[in-house]
Protein backbone atom coordinates (compact mmCIF):
# COMPACT_ATOMS: atom_id res chain seq x y z
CA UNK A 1 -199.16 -113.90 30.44
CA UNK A 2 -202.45 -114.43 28.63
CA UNK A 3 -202.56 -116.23 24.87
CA UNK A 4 -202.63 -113.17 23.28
CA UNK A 5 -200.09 -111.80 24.89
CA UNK A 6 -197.58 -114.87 23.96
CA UNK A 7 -198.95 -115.03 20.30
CA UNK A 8 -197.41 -111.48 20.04
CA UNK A 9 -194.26 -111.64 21.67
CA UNK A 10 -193.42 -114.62 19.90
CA UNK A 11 -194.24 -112.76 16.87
CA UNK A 12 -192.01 -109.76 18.12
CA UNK A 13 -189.29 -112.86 18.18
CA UNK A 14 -189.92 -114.44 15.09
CA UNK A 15 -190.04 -110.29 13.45
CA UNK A 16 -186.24 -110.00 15.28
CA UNK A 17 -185.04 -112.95 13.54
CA UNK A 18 -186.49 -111.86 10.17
CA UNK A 19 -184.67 -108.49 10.99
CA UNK A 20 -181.37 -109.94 11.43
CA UNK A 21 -181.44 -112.07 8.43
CA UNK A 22 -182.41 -109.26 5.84
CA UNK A 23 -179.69 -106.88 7.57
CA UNK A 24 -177.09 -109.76 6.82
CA UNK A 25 -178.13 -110.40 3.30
CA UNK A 26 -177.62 -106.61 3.12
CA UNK A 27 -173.94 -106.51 4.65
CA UNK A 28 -173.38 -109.43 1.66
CA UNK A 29 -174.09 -107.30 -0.59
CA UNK A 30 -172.60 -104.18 0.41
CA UNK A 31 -168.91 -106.81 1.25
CA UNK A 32 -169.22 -108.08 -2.44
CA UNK A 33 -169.77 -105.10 -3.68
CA UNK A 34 -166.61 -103.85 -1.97
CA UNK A 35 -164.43 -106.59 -2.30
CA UNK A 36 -165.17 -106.15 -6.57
CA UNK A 37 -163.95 -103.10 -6.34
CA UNK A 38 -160.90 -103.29 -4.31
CA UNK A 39 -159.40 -106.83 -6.46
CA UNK A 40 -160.88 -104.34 -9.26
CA UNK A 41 -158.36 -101.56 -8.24
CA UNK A 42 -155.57 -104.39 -7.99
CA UNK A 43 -156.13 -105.97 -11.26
CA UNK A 44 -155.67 -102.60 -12.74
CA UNK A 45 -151.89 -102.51 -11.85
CA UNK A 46 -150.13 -103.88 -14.70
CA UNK A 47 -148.03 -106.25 -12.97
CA UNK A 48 -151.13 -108.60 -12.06
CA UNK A 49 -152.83 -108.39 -15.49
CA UNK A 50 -153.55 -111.74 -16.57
CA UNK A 51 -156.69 -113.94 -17.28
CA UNK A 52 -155.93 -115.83 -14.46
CA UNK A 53 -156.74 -113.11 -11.95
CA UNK A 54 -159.80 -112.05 -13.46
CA UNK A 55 -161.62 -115.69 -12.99
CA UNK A 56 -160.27 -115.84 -9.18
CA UNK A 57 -162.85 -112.71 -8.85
CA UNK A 58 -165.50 -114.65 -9.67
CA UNK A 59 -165.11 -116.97 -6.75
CA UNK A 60 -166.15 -114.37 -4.24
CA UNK A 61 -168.97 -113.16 -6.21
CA UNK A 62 -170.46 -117.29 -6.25
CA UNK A 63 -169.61 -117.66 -3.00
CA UNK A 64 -171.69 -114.61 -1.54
CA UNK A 65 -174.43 -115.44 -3.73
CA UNK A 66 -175.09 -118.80 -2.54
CA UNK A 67 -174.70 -117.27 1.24
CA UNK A 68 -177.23 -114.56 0.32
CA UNK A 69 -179.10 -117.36 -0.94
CA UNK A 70 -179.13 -119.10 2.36
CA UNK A 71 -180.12 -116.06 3.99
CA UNK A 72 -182.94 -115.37 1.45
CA UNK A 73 -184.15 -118.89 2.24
CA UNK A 74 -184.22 -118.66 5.93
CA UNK A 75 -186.33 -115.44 5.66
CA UNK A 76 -188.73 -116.32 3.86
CA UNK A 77 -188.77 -120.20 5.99
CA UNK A 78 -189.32 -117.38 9.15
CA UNK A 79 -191.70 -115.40 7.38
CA UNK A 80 -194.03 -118.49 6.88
CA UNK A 81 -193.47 -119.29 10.48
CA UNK A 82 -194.46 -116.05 11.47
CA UNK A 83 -197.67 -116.62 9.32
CA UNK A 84 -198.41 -119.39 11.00
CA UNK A 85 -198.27 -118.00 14.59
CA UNK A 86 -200.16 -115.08 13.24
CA UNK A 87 -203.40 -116.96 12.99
CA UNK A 88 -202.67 -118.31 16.41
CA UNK A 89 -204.59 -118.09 20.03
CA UNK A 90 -202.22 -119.35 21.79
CA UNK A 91 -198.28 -120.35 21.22
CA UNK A 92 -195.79 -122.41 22.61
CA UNK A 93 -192.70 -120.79 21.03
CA UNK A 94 -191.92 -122.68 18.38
CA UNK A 95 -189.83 -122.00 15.41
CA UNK A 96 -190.21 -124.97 12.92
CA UNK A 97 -188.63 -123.99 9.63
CA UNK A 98 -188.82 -127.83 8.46
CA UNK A 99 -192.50 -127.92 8.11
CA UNK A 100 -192.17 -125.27 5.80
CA UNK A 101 -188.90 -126.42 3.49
CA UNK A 102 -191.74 -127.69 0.57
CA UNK A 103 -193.80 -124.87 0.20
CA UNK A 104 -193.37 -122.99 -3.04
CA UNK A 105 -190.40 -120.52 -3.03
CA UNK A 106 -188.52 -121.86 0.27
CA UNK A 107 -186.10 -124.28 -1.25
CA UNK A 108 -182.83 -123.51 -1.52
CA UNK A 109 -182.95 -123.06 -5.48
CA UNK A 110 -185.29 -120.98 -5.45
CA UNK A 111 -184.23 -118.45 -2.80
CA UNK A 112 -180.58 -118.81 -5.04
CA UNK A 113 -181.97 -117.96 -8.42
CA UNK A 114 -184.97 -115.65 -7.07
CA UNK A 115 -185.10 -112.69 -9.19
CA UNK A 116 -183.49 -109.73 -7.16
CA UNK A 117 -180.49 -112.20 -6.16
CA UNK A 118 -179.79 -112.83 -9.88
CA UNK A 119 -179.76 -109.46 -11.29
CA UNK A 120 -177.43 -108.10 -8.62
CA UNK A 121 -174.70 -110.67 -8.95
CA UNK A 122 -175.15 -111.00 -12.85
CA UNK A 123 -174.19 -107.51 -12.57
CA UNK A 124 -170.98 -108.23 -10.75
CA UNK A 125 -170.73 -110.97 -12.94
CA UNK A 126 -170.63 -108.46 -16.47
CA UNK A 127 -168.93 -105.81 -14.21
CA UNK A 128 -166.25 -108.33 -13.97
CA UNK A 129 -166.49 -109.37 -17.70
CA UNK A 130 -166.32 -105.77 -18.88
CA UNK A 131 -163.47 -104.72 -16.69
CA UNK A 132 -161.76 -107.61 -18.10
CA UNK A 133 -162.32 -107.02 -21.67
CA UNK A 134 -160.75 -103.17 -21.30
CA UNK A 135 -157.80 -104.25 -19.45
């Protein structure tokens, strides 16, 4: 196998990985989404009205946005990989995301509070607030 050849399997790789990582940021949402609605459905019965039970719900919602989070920051660590390889000759398979960590808009933080992640959950967040107020 020539260079060339390498350069673009490894990209094929490195594209499979990138793959994965947006299909599992999109099961978190779809498994928040759900799991709202279902403790939504159960908060509904009188017997398990209180203002207790509404802040439990936001414990899910936190705890899948700081997943999707990680998942949001491990894309976009693989998408700079794949960058780099791009511009490559030759390859040797590597996959170092810590290189990467300090470039603008791979931390963490940022990947947490990036724009589409924060409008999604702060919708959960006043879906959960509303639903509370009427009941």
């Amino acid at each position: 196998m020539n260079g060339t050849e390498k350069v673009v399997k490894h990209l094929e790789m490195i594209q499979a990985v990138i793959n994965r990582l947006g299909r599992n940021s999109f099961l978190l949402k779809s498994w928040s989404m759900t799991i709202l609605v279902a403790a939504m459905v159960l908060i509904a019965k009188e017997d398990l009205q209180n203002p207790y039970t509404v802040l439990v719900l936001f414990l899910p919602i936190f705890g899948f946005w700081i997943l999707d989070g990680y998942f949001l920051q491990q894309e976009r660590l693989f998408r700079k990989v794949y960058d780099e390889v791009r511009g490559q000759t030759d390859t040797e398979f590597e996959m170092n995301l810590g290189k990467h960590k300090d470039k603008p808009k791979c931390s963490r933080l940022s990947a947490t509070f990036s724009q589409t992640l924060v409008i999604f959950y702060l919708i959960e967040i006043l879906f959960v607030i509303a639903v509370a107020y009427f009941f």
